[in-house]
N, C-alpha and C. Protein backbone atom coordinates (compact mmCIF):
# COMPACT_ATOMS: atom_id res chain seq x y z
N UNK A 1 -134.16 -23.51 110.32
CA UNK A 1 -134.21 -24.91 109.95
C UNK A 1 -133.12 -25.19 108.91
N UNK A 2 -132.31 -26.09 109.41
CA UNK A 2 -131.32 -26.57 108.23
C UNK A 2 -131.71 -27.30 107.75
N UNK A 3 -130.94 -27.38 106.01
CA UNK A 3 -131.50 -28.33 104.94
C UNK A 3 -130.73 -29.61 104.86
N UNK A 4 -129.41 -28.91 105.15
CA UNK A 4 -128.62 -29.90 104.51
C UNK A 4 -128.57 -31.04 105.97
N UNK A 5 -128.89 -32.51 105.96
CA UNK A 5 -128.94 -33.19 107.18
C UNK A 5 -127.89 -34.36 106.54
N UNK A 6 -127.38 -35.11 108.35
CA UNK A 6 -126.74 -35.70 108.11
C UNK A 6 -126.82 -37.03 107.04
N UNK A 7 -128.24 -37.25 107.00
CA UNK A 7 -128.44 -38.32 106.30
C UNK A 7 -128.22 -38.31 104.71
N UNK A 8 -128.31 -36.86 104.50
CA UNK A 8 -127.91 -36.23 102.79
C UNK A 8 -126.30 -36.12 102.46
N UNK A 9 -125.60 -35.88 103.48
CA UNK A 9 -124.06 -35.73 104.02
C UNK A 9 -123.96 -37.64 103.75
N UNK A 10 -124.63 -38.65 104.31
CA UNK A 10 -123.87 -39.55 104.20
C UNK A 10 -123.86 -40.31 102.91
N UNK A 11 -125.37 -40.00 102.09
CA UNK A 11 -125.69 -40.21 100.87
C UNK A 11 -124.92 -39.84 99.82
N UNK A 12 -124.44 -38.68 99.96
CA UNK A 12 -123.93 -38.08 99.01
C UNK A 12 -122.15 -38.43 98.65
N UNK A 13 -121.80 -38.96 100.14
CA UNK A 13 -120.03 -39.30 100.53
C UNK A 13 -120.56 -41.25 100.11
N UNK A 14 -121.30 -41.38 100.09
CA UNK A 14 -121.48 -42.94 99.80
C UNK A 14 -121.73 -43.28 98.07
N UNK A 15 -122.56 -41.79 97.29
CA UNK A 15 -122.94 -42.06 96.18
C UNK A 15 -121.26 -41.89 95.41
N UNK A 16 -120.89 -40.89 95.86
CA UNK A 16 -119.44 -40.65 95.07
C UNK A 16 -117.88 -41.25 95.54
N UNK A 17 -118.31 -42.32 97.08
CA UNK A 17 -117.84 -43.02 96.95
C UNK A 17 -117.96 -44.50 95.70
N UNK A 18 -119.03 -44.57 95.76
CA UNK A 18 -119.37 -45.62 94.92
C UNK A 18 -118.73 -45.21 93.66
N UNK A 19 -118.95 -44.22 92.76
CA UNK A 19 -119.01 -43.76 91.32
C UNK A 19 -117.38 -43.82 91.08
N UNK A 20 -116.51 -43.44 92.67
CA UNK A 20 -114.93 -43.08 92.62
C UNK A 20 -114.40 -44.50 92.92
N UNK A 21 -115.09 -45.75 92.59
CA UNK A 21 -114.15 -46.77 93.04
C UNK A 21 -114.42 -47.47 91.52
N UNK A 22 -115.32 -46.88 90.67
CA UNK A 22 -115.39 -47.49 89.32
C UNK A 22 -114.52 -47.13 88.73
N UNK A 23 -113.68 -48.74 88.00
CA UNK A 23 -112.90 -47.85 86.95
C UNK A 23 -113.28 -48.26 85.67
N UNK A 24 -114.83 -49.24 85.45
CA UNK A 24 -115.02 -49.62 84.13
C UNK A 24 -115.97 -48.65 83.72
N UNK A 25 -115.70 -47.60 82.92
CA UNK A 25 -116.72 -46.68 83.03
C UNK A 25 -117.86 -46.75 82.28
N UNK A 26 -118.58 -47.71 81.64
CA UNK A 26 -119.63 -48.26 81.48
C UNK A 26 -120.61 -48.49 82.54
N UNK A 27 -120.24 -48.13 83.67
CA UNK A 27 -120.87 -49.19 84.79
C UNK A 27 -121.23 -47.90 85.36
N UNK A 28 -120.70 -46.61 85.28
CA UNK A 28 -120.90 -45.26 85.80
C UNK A 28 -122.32 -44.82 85.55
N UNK A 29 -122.52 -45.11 83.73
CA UNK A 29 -123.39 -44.81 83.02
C UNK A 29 -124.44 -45.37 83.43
N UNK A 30 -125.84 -44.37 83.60
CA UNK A 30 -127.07 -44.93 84.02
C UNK A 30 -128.25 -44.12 83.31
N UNK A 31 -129.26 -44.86 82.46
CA UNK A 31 -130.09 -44.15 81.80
C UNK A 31 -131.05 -43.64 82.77
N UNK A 32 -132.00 -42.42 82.45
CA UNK A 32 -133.36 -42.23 83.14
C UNK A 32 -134.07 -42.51 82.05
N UNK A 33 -134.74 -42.93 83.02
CA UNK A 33 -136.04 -43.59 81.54
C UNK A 33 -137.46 -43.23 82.01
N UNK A 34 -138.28 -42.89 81.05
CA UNK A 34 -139.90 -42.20 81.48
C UNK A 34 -140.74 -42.79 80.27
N UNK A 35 -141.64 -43.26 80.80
CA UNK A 35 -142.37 -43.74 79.82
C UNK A 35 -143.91 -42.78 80.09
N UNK A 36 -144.23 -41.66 78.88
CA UNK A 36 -145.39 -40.91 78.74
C UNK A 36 -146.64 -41.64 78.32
N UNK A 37 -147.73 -41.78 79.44
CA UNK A 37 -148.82 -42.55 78.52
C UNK A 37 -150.16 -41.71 78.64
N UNK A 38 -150.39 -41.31 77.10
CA UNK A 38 -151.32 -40.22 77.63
C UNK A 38 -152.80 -40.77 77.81
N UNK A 39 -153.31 -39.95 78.40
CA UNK A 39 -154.48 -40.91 79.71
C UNK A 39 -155.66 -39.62 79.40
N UNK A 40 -155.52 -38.33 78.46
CA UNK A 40 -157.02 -37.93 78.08
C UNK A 40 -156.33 -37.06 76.75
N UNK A 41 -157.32 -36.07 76.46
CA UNK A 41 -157.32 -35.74 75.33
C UNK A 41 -155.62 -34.69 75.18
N UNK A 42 -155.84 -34.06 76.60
CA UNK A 42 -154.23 -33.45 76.13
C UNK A 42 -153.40 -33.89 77.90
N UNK A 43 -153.61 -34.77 78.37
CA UNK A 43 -153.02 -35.40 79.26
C UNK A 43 -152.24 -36.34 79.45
N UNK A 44 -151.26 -36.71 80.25
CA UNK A 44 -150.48 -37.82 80.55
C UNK A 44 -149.55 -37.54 81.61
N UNK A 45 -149.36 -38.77 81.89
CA UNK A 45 -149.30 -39.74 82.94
C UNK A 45 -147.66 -40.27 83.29
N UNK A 46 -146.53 -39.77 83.88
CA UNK A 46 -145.34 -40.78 83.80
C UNK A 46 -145.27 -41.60 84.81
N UNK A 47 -144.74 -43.02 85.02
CA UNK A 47 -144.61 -43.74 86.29
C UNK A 47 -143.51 -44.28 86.42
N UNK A 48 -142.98 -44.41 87.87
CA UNK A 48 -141.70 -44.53 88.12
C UNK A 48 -142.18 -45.68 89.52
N UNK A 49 -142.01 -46.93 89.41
CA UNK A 49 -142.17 -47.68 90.76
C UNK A 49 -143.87 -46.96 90.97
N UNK A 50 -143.75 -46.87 92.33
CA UNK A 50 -145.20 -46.26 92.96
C UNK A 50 -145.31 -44.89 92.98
N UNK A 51 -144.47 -44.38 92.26
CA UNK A 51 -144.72 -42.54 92.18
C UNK A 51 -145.09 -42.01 90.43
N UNK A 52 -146.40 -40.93 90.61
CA UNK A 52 -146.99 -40.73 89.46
C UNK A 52 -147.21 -39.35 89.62
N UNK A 53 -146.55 -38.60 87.84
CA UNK A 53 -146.55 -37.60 87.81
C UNK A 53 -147.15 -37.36 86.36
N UNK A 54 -148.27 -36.21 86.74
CA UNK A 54 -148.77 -35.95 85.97
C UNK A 54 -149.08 -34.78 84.98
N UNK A 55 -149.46 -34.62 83.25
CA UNK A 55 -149.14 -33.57 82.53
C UNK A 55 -150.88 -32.81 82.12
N UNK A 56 -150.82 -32.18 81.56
CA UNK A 56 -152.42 -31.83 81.32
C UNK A 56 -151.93 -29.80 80.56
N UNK A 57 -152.74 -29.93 79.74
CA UNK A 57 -153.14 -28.64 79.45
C UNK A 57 -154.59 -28.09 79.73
N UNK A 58 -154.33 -26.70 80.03
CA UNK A 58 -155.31 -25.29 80.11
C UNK A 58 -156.56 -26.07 79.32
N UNK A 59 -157.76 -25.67 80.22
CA UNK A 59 -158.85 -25.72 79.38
C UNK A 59 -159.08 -25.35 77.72
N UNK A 60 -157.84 -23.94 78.14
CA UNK A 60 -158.34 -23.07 76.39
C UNK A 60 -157.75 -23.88 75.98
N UNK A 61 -156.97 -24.79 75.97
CA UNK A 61 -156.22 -25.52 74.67
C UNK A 61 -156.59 -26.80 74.24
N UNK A 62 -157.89 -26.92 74.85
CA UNK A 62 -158.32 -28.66 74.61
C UNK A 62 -157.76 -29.66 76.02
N UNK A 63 -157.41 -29.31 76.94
CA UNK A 63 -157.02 -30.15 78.24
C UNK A 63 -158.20 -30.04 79.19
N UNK A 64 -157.93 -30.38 80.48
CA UNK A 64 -158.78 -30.12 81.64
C UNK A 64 -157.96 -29.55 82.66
N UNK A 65 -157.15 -29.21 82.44
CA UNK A 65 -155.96 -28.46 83.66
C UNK A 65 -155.73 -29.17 85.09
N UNK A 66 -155.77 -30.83 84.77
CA UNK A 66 -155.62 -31.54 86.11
C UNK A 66 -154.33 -31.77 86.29
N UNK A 67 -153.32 -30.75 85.91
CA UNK A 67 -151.92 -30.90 85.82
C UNK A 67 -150.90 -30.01 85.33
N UNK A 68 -149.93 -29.60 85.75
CA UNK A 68 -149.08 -28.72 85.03
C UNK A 68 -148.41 -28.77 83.96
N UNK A 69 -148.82 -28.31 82.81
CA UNK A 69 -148.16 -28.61 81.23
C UNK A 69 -147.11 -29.15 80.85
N UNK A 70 -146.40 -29.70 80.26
CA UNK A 70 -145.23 -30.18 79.88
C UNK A 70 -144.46 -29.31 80.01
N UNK A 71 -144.59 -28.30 79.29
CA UNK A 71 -143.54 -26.74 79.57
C UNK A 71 -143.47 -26.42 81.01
N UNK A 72 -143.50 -26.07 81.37
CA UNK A 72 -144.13 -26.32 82.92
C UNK A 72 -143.22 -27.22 83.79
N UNK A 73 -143.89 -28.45 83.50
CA UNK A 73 -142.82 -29.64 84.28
C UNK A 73 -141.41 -29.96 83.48
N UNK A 74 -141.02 -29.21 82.32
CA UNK A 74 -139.67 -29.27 81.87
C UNK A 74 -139.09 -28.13 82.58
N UNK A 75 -139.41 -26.84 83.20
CA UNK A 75 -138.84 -25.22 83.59
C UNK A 75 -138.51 -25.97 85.42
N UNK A 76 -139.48 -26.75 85.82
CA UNK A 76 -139.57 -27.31 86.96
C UNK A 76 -138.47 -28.28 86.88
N UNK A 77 -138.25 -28.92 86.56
CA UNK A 77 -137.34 -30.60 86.82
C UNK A 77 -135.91 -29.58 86.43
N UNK A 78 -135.74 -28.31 85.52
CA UNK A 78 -134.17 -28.02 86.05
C UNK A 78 -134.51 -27.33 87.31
N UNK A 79 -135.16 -26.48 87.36
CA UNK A 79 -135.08 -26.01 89.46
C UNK A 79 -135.01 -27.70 89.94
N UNK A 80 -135.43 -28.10 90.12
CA UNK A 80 -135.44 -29.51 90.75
C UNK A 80 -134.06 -30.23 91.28
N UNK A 81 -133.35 -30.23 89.67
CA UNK A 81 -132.38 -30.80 90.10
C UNK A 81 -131.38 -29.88 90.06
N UNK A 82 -131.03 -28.79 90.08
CA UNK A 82 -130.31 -27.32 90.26
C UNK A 82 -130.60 -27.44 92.18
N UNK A 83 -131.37 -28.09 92.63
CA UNK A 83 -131.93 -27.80 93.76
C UNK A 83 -131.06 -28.82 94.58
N UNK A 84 -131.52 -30.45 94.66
CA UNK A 84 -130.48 -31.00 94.68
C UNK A 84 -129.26 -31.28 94.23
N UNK A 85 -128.88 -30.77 93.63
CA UNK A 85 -127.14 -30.74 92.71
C UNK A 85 -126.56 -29.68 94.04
N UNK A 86 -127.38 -28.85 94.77
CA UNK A 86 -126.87 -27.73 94.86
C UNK A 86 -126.42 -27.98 96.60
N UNK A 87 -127.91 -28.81 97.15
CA UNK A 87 -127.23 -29.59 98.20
C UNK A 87 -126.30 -30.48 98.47
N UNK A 88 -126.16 -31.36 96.80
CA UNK A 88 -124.94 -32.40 97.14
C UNK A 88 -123.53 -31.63 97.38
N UNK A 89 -124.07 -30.26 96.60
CA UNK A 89 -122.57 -29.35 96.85
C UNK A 89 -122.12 -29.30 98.35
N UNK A 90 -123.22 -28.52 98.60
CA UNK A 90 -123.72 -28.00 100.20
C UNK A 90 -122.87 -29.06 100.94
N UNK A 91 -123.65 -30.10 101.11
CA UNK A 91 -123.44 -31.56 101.97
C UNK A 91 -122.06 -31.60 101.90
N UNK A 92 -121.31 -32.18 100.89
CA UNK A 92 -119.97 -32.51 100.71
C UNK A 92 -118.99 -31.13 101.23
N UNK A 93 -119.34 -29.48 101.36
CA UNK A 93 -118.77 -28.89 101.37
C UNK A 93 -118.72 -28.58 102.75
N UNK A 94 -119.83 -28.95 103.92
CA UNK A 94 -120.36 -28.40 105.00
C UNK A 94 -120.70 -27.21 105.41
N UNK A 95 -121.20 -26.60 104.01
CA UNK A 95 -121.90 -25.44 104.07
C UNK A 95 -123.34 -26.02 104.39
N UNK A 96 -124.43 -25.24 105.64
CA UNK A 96 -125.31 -25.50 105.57
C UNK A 96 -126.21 -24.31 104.99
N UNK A 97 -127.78 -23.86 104.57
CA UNK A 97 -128.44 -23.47 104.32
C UNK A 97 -129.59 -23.76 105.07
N UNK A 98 -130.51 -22.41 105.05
CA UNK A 98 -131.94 -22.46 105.55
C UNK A 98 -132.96 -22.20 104.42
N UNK A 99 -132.73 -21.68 103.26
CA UNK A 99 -133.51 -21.97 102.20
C UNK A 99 -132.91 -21.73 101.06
N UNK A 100 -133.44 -22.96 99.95
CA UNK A 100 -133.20 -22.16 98.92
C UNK A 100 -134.30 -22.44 97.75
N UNK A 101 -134.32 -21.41 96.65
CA UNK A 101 -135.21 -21.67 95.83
C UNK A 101 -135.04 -20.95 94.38
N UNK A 102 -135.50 -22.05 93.37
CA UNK A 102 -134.69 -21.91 92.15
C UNK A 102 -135.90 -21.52 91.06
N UNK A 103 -135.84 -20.53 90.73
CA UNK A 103 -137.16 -19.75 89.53
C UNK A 103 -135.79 -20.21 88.16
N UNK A 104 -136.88 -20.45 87.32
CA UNK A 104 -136.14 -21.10 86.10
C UNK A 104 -137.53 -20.78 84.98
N UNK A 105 -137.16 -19.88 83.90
CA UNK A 105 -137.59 -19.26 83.08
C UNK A 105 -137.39 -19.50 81.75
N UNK A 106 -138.30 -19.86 80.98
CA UNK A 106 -137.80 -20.64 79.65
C UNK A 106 -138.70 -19.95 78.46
N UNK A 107 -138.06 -18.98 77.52
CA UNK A 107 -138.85 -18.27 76.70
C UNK A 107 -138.74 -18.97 75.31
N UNK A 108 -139.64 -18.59 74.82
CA UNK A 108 -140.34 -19.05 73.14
C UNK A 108 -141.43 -18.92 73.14
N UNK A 109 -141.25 -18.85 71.51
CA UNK A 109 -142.72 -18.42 70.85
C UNK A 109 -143.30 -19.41 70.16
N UNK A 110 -144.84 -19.27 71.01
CA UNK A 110 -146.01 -20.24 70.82
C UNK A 110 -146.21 -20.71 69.21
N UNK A 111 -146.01 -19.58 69.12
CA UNK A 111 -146.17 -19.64 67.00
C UNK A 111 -145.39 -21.13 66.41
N UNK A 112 -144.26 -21.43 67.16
CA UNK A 112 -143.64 -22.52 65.98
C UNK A 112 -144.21 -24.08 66.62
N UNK A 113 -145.70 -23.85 67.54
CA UNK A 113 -146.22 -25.21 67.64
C UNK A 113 -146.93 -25.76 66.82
N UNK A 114 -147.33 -24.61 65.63
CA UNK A 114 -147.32 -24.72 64.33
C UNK A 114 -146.86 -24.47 63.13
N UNK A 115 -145.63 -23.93 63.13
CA UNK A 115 -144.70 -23.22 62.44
C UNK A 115 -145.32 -22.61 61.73
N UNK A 116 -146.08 -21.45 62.32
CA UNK A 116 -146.23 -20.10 62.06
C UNK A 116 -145.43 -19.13 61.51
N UNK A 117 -145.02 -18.67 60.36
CA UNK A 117 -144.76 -17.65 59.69
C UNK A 117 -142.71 -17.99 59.77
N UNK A 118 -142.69 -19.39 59.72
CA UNK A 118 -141.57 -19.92 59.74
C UNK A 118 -141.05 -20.36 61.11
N UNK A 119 -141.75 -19.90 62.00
CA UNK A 119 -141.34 -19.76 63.56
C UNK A 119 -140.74 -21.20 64.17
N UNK A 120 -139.58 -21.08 64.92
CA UNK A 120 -138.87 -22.25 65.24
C UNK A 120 -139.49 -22.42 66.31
N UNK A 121 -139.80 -23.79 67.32
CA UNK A 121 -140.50 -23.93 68.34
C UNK A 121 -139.55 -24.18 69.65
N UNK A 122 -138.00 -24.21 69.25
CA UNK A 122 -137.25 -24.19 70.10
C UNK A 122 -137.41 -23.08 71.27
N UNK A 123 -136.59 -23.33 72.60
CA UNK A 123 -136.88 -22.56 73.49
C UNK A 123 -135.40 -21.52 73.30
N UNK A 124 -135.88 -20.35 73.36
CA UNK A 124 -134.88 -19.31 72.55
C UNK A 124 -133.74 -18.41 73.44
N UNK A 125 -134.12 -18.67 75.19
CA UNK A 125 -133.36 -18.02 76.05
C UNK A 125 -134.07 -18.88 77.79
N UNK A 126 -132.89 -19.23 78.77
CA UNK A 126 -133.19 -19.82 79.57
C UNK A 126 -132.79 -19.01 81.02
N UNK A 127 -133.67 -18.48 81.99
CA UNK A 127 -132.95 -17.65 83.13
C UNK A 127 -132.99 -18.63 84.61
N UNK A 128 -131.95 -18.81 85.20
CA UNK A 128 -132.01 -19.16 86.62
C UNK A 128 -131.89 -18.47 87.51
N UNK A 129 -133.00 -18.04 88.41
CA UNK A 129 -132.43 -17.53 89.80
C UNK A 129 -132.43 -17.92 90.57
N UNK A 130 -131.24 -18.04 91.36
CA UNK A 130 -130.91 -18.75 92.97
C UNK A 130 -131.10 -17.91 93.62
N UNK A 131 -131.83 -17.97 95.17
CA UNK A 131 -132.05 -17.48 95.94
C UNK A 131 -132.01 -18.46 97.34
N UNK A 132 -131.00 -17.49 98.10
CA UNK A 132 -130.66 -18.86 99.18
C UNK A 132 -130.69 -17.90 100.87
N UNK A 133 -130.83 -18.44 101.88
CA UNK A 133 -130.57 -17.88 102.68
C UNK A 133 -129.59 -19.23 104.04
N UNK A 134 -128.22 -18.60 103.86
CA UNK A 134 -127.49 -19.25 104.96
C UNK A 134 -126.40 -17.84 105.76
N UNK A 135 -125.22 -18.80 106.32
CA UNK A 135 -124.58 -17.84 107.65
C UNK A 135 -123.45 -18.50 106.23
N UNK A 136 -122.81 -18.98 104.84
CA UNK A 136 -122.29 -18.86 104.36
C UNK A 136 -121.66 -17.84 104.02
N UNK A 137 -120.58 -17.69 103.59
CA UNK A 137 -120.01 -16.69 102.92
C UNK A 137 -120.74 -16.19 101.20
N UNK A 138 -121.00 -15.34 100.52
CA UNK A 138 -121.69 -15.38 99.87
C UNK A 138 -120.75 -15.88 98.51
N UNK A 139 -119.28 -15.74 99.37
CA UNK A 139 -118.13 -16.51 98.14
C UNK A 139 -118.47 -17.73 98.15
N UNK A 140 -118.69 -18.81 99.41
CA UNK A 140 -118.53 -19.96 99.11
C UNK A 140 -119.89 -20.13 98.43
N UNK A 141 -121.18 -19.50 98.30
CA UNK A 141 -122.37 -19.99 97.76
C UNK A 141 -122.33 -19.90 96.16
N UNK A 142 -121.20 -18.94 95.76
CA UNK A 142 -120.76 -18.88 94.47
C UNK A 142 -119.99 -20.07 93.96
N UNK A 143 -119.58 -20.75 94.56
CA UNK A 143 -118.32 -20.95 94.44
C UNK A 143 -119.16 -22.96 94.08
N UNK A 144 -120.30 -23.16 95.01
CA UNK A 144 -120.98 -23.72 95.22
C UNK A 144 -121.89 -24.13 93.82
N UNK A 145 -122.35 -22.80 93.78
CA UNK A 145 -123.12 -22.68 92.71
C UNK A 145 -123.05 -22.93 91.36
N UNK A 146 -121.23 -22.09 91.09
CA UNK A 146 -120.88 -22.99 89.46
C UNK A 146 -120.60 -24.46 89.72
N UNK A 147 -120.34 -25.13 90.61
CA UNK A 147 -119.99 -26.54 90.61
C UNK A 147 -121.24 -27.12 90.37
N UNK A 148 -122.59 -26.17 90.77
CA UNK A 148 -123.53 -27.01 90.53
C UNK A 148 -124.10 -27.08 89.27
N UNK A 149 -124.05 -25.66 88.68
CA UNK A 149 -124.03 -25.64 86.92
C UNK A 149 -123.45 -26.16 86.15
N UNK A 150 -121.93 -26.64 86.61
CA UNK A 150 -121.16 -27.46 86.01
C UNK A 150 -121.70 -29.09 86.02
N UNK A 151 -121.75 -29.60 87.37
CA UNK A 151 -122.12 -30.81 87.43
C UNK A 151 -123.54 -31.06 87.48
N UNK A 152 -124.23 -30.78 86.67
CA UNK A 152 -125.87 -30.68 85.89
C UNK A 152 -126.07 -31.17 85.21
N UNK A 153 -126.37 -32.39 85.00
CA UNK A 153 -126.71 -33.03 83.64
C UNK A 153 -127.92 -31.93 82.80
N UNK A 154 -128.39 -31.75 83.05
CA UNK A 154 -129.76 -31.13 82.41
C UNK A 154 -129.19 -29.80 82.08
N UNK A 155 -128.54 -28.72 83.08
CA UNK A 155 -128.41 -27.57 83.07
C UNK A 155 -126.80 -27.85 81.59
N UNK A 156 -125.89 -28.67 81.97
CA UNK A 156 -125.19 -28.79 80.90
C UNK A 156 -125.43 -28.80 79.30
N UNK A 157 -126.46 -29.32 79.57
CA UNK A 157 -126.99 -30.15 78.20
C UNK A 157 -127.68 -29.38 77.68
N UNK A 158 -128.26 -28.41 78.63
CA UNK A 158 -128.84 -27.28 77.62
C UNK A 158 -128.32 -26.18 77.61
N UNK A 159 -127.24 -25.64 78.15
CA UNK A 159 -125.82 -24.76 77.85
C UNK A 159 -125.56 -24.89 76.39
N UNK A 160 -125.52 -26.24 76.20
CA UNK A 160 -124.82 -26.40 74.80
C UNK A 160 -125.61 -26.04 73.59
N UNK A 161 -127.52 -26.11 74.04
CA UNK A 161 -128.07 -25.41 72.68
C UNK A 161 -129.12 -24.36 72.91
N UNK A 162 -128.77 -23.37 74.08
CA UNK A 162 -129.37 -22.17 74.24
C UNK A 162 -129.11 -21.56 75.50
N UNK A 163 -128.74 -19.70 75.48
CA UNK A 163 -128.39 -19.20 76.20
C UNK A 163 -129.34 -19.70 77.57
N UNK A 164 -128.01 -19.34 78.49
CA UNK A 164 -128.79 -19.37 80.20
C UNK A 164 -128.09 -18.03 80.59
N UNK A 165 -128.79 -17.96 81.51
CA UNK A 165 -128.58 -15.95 82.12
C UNK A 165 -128.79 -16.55 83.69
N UNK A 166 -127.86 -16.40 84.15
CA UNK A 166 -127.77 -17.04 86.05
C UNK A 166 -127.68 -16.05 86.57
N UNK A 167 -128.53 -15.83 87.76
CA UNK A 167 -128.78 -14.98 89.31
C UNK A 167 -128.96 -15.58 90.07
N UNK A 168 -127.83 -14.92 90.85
CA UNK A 168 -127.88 -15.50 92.75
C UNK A 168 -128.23 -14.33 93.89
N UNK A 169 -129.07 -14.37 94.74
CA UNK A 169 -129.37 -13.50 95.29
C UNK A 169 -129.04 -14.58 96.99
N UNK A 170 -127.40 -13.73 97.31
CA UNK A 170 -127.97 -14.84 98.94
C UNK A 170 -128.24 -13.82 100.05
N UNK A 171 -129.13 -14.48 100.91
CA UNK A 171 -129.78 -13.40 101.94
C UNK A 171 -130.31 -12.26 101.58
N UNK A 172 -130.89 -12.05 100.11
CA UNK A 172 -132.05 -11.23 99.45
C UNK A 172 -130.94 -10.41 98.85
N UNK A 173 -129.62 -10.69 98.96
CA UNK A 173 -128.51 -9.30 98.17
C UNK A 173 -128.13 -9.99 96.98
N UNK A 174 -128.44 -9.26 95.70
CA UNK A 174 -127.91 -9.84 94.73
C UNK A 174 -126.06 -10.18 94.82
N UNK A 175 -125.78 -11.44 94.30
CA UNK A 175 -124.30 -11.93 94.49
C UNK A 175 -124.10 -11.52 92.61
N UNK A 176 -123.02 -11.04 92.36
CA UNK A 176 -121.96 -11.61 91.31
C UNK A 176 -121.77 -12.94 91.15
N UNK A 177 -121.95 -13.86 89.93
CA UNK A 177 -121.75 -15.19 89.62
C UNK A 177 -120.42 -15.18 89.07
């Protein structure tokens, strides 16, 4: 089953047509905006139009676990968009793929949610692994791949204030990045 379809191929030659005919670059610029409304004791709620996504902590911590933690849905939304970034590559490049899937690992210590014994609550080391299976070359999936680290808003932005450690494994063989 291929991923990459024509309809993502035309999206993607239409979105960067659009972005490549701006030259007031104010007009490029587009905020995301989320508004958190928390809806129980350690829960909440974001809404976007008619789509609703939701946060919640572990019983042990005072939640009801009707949702995956904030930590959680922050380790998720970079696979997410590491995921699509990676098809717009794909699409525009006419490389196709039959799967891929992005484990994204985000370490720190619990201690500085109370600043415990000085403990910073920042997240202290970040790992991505790509794992893809196509009839690509495993050069072009590299090749693919930093364009998609590069052109990451999220993955950029947190380059700049804590290590990332990247793995690509295509067709189950670990690749060199």
């Amino acid at each position: 089953m291929t991923l990459v379809s024509k309809e993502l191929k035309q999206g993607v030659e239409k979105l960067a047509d659009e972005l490549g005919s701006q030259n007031d670059p104010a007009k490029s610029i587009r905020p995301t905006i989320a508004v958190a409304k928390m809806v129980g004791p350690q829960a909440s709620e974001a809404k976007w139009d008619s789509l609703v996504v939701r946060s919640d902590e572990s019983q042990a911590v005072g939640g009801a676990g009707s949702g995956p933690s904030p930590s959680a849905l922050f380790v998720a939304s970079v696979g997410f968009a590491d995921n699509v970034l990676f098809a717009r590559q794909a699409a525009t490049n006419n490389v196709d793929f039959d799967s891929l899937e992005t484990t994204v690992e985000a370490r720190w210590d619990r201690k500085g949610l109370f600043e415990m014994d000085g403990t910073n609550s920042s997240i202290q080391s970040i790992s991505i692994v790509t794992r893809i299976t196509t009839n690509a070359s495993p050069q072009k999936i590299v090749e693919l791949l930093q364009l998609t680290h590069r052109r990451s808003p999220m993955v950029a932005t947190l380059a700049k204030c804590v290590p990332i450690k990247r793995r690509l494994f295509v067709n189950e063989i670990e690749t060199a990045l």
